[in-house]
N, C-alpha and C. Protein backbone atom coordinates (compact mmCIF):
# COMPACT_ATOMS: atom_id res chain seq x y z
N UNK A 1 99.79 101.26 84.38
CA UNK A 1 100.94 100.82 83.63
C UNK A 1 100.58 99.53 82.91
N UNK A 2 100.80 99.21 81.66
CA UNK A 2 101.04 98.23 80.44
C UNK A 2 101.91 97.37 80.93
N UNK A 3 101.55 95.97 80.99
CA UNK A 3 102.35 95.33 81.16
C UNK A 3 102.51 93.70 80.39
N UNK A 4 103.53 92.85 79.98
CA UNK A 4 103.16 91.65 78.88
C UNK A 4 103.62 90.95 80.38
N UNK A 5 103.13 89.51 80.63
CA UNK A 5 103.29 88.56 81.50
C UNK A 5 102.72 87.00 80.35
N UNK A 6 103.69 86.25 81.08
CA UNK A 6 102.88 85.19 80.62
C UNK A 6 102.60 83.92 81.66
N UNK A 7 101.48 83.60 81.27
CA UNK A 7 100.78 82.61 82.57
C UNK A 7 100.33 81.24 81.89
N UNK A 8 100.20 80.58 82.79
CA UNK A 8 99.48 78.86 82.15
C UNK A 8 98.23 79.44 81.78
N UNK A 9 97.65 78.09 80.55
CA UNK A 9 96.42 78.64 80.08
C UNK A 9 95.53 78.40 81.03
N UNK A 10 95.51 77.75 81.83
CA UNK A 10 94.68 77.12 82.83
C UNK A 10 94.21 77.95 83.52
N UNK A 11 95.41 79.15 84.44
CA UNK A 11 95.05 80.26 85.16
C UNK A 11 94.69 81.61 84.33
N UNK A 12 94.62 81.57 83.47
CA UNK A 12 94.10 82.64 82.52
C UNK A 12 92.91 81.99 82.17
N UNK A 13 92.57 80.89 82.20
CA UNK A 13 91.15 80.76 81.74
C UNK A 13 90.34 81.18 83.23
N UNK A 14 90.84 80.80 84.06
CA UNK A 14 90.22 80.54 85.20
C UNK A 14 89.91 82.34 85.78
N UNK A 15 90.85 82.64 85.54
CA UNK A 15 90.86 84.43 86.15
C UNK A 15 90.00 85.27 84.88
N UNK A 16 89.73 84.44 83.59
CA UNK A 16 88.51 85.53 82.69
C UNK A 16 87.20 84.56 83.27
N UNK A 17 87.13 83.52 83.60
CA UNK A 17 85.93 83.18 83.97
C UNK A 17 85.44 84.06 85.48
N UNK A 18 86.83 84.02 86.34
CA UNK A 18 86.43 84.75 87.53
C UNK A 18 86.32 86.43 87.45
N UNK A 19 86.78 86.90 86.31
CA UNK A 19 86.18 88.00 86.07
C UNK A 19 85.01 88.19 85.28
N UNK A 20 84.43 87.57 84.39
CA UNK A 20 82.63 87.58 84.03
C UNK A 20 82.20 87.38 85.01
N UNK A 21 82.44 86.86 85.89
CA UNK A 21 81.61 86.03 87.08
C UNK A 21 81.07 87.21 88.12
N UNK A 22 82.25 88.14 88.03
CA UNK A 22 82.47 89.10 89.05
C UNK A 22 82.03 90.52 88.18
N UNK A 23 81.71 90.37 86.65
CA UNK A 23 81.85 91.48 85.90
C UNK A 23 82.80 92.60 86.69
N UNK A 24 84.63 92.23 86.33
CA UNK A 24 85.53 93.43 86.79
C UNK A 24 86.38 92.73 85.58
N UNK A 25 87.42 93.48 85.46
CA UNK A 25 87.76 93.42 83.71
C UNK A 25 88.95 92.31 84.13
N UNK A 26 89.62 91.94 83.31
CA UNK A 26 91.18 90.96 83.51
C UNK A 26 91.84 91.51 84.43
N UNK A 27 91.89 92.64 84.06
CA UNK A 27 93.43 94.11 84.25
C UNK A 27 93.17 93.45 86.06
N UNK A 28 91.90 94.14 86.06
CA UNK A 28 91.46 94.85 87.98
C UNK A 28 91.85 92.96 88.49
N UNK A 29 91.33 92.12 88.33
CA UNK A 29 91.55 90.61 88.91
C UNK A 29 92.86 90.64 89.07
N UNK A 30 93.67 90.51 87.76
CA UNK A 30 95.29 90.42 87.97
C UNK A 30 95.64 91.41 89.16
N UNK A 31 95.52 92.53 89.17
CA UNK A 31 95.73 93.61 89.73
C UNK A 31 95.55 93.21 91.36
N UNK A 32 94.26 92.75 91.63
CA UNK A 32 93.89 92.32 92.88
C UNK A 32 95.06 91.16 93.56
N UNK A 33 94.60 90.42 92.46
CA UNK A 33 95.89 89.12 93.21
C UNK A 33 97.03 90.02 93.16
N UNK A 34 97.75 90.61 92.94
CA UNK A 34 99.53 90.95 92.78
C UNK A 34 99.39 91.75 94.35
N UNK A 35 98.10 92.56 94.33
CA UNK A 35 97.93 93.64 95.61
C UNK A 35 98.23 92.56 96.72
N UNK A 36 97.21 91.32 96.69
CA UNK A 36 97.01 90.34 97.28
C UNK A 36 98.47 89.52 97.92
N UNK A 37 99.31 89.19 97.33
CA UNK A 37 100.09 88.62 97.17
C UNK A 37 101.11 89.15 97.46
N UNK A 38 101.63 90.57 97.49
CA UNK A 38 102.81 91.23 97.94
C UNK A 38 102.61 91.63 99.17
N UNK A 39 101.52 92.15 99.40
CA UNK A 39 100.76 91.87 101.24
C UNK A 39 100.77 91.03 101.80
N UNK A 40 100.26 89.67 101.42
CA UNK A 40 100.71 88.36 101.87
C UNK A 40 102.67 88.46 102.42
N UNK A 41 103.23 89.11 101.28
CA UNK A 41 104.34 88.37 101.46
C UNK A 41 105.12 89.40 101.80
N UNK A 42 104.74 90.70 102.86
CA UNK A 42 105.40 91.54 103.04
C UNK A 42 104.93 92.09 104.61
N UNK A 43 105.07 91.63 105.50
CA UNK A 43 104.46 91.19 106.81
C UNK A 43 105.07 92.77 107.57
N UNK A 44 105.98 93.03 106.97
CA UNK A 44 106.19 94.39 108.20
C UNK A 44 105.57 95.47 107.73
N UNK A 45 105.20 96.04 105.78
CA UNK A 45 104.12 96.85 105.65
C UNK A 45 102.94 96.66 106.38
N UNK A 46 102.43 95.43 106.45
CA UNK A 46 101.57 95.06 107.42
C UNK A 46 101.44 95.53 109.30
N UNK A 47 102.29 95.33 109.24
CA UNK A 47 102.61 95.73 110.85
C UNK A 47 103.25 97.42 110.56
N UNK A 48 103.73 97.58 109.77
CA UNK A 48 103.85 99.79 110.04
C UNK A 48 102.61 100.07 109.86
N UNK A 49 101.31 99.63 109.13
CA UNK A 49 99.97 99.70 108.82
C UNK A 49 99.55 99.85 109.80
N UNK A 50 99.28 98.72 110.46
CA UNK A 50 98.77 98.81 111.97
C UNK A 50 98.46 99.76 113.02
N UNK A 51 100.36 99.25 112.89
CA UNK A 51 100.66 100.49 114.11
C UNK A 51 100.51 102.19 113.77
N UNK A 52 100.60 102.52 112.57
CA UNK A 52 99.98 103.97 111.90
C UNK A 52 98.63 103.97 112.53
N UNK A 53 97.56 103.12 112.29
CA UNK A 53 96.07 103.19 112.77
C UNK A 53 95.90 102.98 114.17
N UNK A 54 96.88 102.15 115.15
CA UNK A 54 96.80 102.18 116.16
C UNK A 54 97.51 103.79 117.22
N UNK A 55 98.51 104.32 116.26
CA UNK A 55 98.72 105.69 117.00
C UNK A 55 97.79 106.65 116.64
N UNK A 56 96.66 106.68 115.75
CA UNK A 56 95.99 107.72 115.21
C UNK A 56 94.65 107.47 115.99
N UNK A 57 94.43 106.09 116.54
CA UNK A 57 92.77 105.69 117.36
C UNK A 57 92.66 106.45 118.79
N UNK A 58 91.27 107.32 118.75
CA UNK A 58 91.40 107.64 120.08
C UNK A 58 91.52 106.77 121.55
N UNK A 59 91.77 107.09 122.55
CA UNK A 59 92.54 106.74 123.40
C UNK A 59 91.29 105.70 123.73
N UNK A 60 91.37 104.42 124.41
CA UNK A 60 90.69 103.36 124.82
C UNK A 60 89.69 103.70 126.02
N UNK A 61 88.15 104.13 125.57
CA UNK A 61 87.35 104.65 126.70
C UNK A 61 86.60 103.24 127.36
N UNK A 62 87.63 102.16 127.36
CA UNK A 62 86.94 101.24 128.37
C UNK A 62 86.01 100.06 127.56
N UNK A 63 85.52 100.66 126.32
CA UNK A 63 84.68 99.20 125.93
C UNK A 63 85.61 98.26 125.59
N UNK A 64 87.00 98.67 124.54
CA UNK A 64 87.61 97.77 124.25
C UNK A 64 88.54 96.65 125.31
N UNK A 65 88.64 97.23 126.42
CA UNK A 65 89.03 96.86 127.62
C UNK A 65 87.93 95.26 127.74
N UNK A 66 86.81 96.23 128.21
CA UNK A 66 85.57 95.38 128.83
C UNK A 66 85.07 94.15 127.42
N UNK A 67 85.57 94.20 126.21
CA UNK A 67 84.79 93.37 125.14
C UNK A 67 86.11 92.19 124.70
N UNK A 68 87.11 92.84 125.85
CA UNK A 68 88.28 91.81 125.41
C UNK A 68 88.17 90.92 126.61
N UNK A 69 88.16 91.61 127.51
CA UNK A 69 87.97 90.76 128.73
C UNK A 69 86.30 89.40 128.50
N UNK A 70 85.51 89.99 128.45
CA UNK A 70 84.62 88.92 127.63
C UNK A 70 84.97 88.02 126.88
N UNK A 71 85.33 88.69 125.98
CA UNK A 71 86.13 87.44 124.90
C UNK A 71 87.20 86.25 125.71
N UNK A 72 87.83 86.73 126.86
CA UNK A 72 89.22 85.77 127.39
C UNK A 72 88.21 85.62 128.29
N UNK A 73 87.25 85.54 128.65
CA UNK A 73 86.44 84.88 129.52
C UNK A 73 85.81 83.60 129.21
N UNK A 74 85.42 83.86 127.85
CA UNK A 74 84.99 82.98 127.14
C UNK A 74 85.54 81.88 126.40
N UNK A 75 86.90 81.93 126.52
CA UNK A 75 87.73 81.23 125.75
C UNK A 75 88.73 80.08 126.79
N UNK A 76 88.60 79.24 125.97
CA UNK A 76 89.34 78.11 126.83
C UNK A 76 91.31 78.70 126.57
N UNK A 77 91.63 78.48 127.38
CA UNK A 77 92.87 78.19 126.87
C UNK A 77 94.19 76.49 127.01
């Protein structure tokens, strides 16, 4: 989708420099930050995400058990 926005020149200079930089066009950068940014600011897509990948993972054969327990072993609290 086509879209007109208008931005400071500052961040438009800065997002065509960070796209040569990156060779990916204006469009895909803008595109990234907005993806970026509505994720940021939308915390329960985030968490139905999750939990979708956490009901679909096979069932816990013990390493994740044993590599967490390491980890809180290791950690001060």
């Amino acid at each position: 989708m086509k879209t007109a926005i208008s931005i400071p020149d500052d961040v438009f200079d800065d997002a065509d420099r960070l796209a040569k930089r990156l060779n990916k066009s204006r469009s895909e950068i803008y595109s990234r930050a907005v993806r970026e940014y509505v994720a940021r600011h939308s915390p329960d897509e985030v968490t139905e995400a999750l939990d979708r990948v956490c009901e679909e993972a096979p069932a816990d054969t013990g390493f994740a058990t044993a590599a967490a327990r390491r980890t809180l072993e290791r950690s001060e609290w």
